[in-house]
Structure formats: structure tokens, C-alpha cells
N, C-alpha and C. Protein backbone atom coordinates (compact mmCIF):
# COMPACT_ATOMS: atom_id res chain seq x y z
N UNK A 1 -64.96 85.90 -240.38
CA UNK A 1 -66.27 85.26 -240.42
C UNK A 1 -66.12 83.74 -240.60
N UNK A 2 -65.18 83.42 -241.33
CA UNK A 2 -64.96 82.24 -241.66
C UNK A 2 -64.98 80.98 -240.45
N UNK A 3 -63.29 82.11 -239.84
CA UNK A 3 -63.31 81.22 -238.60
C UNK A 3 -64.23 81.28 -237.30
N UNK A 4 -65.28 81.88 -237.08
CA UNK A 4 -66.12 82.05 -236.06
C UNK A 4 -67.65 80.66 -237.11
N UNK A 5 -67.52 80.67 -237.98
CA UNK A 5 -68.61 79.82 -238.45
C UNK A 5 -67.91 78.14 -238.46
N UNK A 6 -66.49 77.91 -238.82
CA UNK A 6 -66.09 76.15 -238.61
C UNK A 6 -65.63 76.54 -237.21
N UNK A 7 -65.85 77.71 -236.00
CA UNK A 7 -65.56 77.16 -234.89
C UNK A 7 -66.62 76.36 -234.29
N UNK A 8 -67.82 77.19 -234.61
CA UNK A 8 -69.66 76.83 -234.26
C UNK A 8 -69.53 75.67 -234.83
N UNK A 9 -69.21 75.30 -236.41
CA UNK A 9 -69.44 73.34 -236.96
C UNK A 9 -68.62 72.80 -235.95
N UNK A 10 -67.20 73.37 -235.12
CA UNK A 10 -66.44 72.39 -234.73
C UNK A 10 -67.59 71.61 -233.51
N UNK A 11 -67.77 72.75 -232.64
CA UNK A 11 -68.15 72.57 -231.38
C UNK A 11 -69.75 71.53 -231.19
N UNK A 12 -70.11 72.36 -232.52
CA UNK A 12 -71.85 71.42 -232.57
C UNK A 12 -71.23 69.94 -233.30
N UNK A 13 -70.59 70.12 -234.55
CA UNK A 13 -70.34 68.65 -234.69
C UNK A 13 -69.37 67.72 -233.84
N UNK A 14 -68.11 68.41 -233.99
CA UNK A 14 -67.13 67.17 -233.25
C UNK A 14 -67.24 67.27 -231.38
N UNK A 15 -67.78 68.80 -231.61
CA UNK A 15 -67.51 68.45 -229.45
C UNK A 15 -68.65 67.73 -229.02
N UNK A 16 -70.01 68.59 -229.71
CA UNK A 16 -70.93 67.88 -228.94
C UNK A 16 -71.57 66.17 -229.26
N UNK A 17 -71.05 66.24 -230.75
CA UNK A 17 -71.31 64.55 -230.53
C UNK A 17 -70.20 63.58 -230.38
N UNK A 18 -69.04 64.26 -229.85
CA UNK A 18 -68.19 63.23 -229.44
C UNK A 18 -68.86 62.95 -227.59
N UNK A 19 -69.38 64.01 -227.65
CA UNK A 19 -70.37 63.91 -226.12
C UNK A 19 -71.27 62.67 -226.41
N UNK A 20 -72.23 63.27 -227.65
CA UNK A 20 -73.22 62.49 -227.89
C UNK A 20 -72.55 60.44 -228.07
N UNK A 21 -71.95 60.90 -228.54
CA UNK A 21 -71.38 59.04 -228.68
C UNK A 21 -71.05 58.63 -227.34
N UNK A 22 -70.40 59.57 -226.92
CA UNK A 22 -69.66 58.60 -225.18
C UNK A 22 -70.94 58.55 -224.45
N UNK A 23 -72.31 59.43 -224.56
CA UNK A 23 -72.89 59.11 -223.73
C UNK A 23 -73.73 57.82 -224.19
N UNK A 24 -74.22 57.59 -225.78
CA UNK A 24 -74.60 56.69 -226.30
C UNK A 24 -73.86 55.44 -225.93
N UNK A 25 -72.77 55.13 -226.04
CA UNK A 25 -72.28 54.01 -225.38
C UNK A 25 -71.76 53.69 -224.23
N UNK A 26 -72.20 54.58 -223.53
CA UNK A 26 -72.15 54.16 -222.04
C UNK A 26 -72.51 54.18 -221.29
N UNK A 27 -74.31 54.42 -221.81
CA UNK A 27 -75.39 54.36 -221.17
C UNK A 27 -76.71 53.84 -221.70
N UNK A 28 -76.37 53.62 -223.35
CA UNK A 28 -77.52 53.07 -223.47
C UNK A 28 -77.85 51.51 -223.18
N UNK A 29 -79.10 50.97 -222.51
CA UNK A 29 -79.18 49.90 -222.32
C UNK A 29 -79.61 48.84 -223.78
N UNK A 30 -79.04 47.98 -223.38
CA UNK A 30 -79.09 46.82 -224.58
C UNK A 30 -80.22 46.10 -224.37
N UNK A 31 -81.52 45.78 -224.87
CA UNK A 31 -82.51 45.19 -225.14
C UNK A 31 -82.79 44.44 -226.49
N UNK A 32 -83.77 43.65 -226.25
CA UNK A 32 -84.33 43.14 -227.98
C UNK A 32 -84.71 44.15 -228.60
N UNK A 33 -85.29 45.61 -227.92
CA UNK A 33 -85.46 46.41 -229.14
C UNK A 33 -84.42 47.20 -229.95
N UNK A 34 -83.04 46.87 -229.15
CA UNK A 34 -82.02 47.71 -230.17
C UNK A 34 -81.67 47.00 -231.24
N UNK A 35 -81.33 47.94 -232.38
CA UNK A 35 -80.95 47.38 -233.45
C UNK A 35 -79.60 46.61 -233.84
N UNK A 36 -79.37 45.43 -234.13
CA UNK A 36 -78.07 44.54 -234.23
C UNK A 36 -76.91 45.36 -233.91
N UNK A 37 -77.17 46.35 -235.37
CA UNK A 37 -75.79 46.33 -235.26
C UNK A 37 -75.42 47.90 -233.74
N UNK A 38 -76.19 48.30 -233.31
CA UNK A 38 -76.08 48.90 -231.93
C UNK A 38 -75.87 47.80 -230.75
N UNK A 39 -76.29 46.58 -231.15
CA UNK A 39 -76.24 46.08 -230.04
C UNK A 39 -74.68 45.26 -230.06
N UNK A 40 -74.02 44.71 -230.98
CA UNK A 40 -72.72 45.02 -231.24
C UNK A 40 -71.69 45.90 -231.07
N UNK A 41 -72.24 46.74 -231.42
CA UNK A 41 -71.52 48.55 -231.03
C UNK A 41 -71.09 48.50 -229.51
N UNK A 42 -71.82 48.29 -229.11
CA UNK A 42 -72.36 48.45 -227.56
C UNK A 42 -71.43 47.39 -226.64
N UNK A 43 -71.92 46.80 -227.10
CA UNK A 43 -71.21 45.19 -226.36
C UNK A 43 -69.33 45.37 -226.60
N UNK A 44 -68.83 45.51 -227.70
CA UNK A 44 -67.62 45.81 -228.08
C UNK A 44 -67.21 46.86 -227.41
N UNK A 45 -67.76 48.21 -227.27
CA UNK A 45 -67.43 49.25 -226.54
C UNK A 45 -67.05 48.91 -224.87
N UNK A 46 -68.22 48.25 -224.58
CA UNK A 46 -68.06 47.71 -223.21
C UNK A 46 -66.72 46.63 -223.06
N UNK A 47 -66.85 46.01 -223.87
CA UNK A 47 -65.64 45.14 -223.82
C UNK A 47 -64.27 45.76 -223.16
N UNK A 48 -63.83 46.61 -224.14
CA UNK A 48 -63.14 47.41 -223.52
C UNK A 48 -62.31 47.71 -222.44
N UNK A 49 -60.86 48.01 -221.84
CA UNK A 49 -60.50 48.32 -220.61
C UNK A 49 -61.15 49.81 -220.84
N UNK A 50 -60.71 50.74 -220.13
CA UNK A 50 -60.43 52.45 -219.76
C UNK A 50 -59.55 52.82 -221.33
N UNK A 51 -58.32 52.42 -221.40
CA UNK A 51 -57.84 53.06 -222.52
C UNK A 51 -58.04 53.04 -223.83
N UNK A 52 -58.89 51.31 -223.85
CA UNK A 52 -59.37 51.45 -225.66
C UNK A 52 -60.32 51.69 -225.40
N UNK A 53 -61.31 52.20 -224.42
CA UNK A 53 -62.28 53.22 -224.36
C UNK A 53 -62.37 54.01 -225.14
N UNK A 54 -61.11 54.93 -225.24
CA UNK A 54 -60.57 56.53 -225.22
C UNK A 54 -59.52 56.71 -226.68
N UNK A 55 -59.17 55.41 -226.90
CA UNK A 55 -58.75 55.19 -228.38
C UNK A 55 -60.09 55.04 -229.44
N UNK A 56 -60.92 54.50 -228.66
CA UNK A 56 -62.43 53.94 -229.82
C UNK A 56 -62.94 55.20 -229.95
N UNK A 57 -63.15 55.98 -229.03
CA UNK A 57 -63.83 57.44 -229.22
C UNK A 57 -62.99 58.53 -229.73
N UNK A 58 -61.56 58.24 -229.68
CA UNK A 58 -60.92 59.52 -230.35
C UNK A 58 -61.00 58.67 -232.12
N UNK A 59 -60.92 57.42 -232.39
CA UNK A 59 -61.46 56.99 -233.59
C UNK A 59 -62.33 57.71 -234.38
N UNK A 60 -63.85 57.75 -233.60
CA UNK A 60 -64.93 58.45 -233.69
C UNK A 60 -64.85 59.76 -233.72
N UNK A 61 -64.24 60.45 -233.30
CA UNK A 61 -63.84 62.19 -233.14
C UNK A 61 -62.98 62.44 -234.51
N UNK A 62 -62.26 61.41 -235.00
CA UNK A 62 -61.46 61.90 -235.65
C UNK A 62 -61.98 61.64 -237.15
N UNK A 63 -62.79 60.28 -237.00
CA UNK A 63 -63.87 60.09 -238.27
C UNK A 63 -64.51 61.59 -238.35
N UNK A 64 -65.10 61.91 -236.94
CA UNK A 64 -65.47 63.03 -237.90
C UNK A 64 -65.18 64.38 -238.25
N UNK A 65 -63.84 64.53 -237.42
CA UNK A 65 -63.27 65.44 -238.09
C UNK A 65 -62.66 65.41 -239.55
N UNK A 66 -62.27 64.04 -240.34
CA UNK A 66 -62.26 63.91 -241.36
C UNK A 66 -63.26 64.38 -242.60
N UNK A 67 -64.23 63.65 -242.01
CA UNK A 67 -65.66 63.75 -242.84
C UNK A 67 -65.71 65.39 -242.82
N UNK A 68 -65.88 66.14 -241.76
CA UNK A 68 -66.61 67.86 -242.27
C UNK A 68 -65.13 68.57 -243.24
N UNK A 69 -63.96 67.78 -242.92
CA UNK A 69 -63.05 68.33 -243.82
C UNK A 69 -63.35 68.00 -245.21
N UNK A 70 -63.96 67.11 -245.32
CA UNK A 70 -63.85 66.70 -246.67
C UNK A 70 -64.92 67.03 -247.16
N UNK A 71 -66.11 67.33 -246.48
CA UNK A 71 -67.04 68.31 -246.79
C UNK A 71 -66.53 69.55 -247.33
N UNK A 72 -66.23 70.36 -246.40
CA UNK A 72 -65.77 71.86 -246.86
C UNK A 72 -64.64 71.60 -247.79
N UNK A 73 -63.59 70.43 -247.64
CA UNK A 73 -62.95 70.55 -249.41
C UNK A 73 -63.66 70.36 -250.35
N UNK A 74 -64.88 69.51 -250.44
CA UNK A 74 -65.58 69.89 -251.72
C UNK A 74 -66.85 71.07 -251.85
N UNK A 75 -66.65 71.73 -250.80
CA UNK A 75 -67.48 72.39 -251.06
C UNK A 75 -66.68 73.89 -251.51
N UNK A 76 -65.28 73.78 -251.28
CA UNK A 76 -64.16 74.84 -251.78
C UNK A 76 -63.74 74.49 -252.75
N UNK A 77 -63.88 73.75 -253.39
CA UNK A 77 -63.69 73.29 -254.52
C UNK A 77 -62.34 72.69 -254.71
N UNK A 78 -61.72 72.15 -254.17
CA UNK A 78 -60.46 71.47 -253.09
C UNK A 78 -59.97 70.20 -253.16
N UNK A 79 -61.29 69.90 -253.22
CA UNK A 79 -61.95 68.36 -253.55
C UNK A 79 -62.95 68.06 -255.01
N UNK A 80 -62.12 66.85 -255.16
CA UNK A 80 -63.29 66.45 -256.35
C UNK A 80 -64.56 65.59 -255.72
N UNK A 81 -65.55 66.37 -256.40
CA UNK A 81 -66.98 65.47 -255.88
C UNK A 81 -67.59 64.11 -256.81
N UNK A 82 -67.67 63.14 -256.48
CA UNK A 82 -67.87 62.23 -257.40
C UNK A 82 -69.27 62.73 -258.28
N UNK A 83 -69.05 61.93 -259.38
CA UNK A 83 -69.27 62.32 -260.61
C UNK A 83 -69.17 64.10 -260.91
N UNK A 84 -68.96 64.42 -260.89
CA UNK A 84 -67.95 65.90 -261.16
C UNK A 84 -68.86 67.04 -260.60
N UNK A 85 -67.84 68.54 -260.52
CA UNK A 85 -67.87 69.12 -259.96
C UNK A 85 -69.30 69.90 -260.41
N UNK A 86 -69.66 70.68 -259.42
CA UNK A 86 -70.79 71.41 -259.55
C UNK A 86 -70.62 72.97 -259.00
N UNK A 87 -70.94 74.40 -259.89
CA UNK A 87 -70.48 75.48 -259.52
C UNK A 87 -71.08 76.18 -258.76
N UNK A 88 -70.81 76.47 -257.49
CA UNK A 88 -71.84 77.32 -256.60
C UNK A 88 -70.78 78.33 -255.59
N UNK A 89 -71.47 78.68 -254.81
CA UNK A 89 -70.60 79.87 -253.99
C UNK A 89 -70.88 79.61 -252.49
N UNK A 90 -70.31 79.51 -251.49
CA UNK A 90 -70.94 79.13 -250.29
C UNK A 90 -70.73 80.64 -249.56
N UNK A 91 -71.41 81.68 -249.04
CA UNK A 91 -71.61 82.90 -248.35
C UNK A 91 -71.99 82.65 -247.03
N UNK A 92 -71.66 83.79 -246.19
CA UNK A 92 -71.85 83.32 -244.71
C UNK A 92 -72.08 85.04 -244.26
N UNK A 93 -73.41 85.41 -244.22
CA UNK A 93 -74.08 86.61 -244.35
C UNK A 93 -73.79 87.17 -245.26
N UNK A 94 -73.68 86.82 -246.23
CA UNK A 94 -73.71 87.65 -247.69
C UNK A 94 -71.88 87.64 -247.59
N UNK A 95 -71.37 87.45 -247.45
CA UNK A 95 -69.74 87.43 -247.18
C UNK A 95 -69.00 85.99 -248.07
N UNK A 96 -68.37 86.12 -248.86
CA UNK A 96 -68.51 84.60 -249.40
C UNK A 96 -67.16 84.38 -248.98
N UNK A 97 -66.99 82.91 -248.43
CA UNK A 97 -65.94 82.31 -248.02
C UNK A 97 -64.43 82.02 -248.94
N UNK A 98 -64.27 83.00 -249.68
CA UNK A 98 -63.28 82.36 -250.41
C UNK A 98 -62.60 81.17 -251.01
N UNK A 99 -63.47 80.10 -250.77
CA UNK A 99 -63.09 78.73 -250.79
C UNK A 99 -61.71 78.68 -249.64
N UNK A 100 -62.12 78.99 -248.78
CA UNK A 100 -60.83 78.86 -247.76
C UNK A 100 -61.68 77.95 -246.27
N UNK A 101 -63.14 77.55 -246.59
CA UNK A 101 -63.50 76.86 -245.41
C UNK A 101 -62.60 75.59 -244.95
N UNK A 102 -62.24 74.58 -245.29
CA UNK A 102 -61.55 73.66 -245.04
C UNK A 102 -59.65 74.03 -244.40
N UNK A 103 -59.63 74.92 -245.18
CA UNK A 103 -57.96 75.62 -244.40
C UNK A 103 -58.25 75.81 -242.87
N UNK A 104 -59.52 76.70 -243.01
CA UNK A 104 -59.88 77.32 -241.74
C UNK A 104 -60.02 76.42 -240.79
N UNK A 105 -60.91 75.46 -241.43
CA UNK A 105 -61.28 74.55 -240.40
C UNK A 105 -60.09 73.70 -239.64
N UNK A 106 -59.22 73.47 -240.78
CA UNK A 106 -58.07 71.99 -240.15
C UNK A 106 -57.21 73.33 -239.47
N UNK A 107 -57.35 74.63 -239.37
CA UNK A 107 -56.68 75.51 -238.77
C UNK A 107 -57.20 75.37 -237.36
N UNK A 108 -58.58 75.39 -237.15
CA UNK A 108 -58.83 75.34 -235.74
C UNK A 108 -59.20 74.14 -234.82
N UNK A 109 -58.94 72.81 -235.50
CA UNK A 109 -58.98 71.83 -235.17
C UNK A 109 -57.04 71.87 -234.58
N UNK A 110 -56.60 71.85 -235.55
CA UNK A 110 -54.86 71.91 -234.92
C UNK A 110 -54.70 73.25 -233.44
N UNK A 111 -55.18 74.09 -233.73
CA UNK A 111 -55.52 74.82 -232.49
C UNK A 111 -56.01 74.37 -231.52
N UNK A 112 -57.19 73.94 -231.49
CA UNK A 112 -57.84 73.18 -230.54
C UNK A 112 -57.04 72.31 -229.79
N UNK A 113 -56.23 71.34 -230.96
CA UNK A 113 -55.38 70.49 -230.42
C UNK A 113 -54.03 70.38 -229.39
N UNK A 114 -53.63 71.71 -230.14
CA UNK A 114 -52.49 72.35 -229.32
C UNK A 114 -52.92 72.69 -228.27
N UNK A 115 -54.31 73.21 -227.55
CA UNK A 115 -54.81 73.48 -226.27
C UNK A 115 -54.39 72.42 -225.23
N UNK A 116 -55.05 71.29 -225.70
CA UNK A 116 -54.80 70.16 -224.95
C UNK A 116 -53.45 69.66 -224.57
């Protein structure tokens, strides 16, 4: 159960908005109504050849594969949460995860990886 639920976070968080970012910067148009620091974002991205394209976005992919890890380590209790810990149980249809979400996860991210 475990691994069929951080495969679903992988795919909705890191696949589809590593979609969502490449298409954000490389299509959204720059106007006075975007906000500074997008319009920076933007401009820098473009800057860019082809390969620090593809370095800036695996940046971004990998920010957030960091971030949901470090989610599910504190939510396995794995991790310390600033100002201290808090006791709860995380279940996934009544099934409780063992505090093993974050194993799982950097398990199918390295999988994933090995695909490629």
C-alpha cells in the first residue's frame, strides 16, 4: 500500500509539475502584469542555452524531490520537526504506514531513476 500511494505523490508531485514548471517557463509570456520576481524567473530561464535548460529543471525536480522526502521523514518520525515533535499515525485505508513512507519513497524515486 505504501508503495502504490508515494508512487501516486511521485507522479502528481514531481512528474506532473516538473511538466508544470517546463511548461511555465517556456511559455509563459512576460508582461507588466507578471509578478517581479516571475518575471526574473523567466528571463533567466530563457537566458539559457538547451543544456542549462535541463540542469535548471532537474534543479527544480530535485528541490522537489527533496522537499516530499523530508515531508514523509517528518511525518515518520525520521525527522525532527521544528519546535518538536508531535504524535500522530499516518494510515492509508485504515492500514498504517509503519513510519516507512520516506524509505519507500527514496525507494521509488532511485527506481524511477534507474529506468532512465
Amino acid at each position: 500500500m505504501n508503495e502504490e500511494f508515494v508512487s501516486r505523490i511521485y507522479k502528481t508531485v514531481i512528474e506532473d509539475g516538473e511538466n508544470i514548471y517546463k511548461g511555465l517557463y517556456e511559455n509563459t509570456e512576460v508582461t507588466k502584469r507578471n509578478v517581479d520576481y516571475w518575471k526574473k524567473a523567466i528571463e533567466l530561464y530563457r537566458s539559457f542555452d538547451d543544456e542549462q535548460k535541463n540542469v535548471f529543471l532537474d534543479i527544480i525536480k530535485h528541490t522537489m524531490i527533496d522537499t516530499v522526502s523530508s515531508v514523509f521523514g517528518i511525518l515518520d518520525g525520521s525527522s525532527t520537526l521544528s519546535g518538536g515533535n508531535l504524535e500522530f499515525e499516518i494510515k492509508i485505508n485504515g492500514i498504517s504506514t509503519e513510519n516507512e513512507l520516506q524509505d519507500t519513497f527514496l525507494g521509488v524515486v532511485e527506481e524511477i531513476g534507474n529506468r532512465k
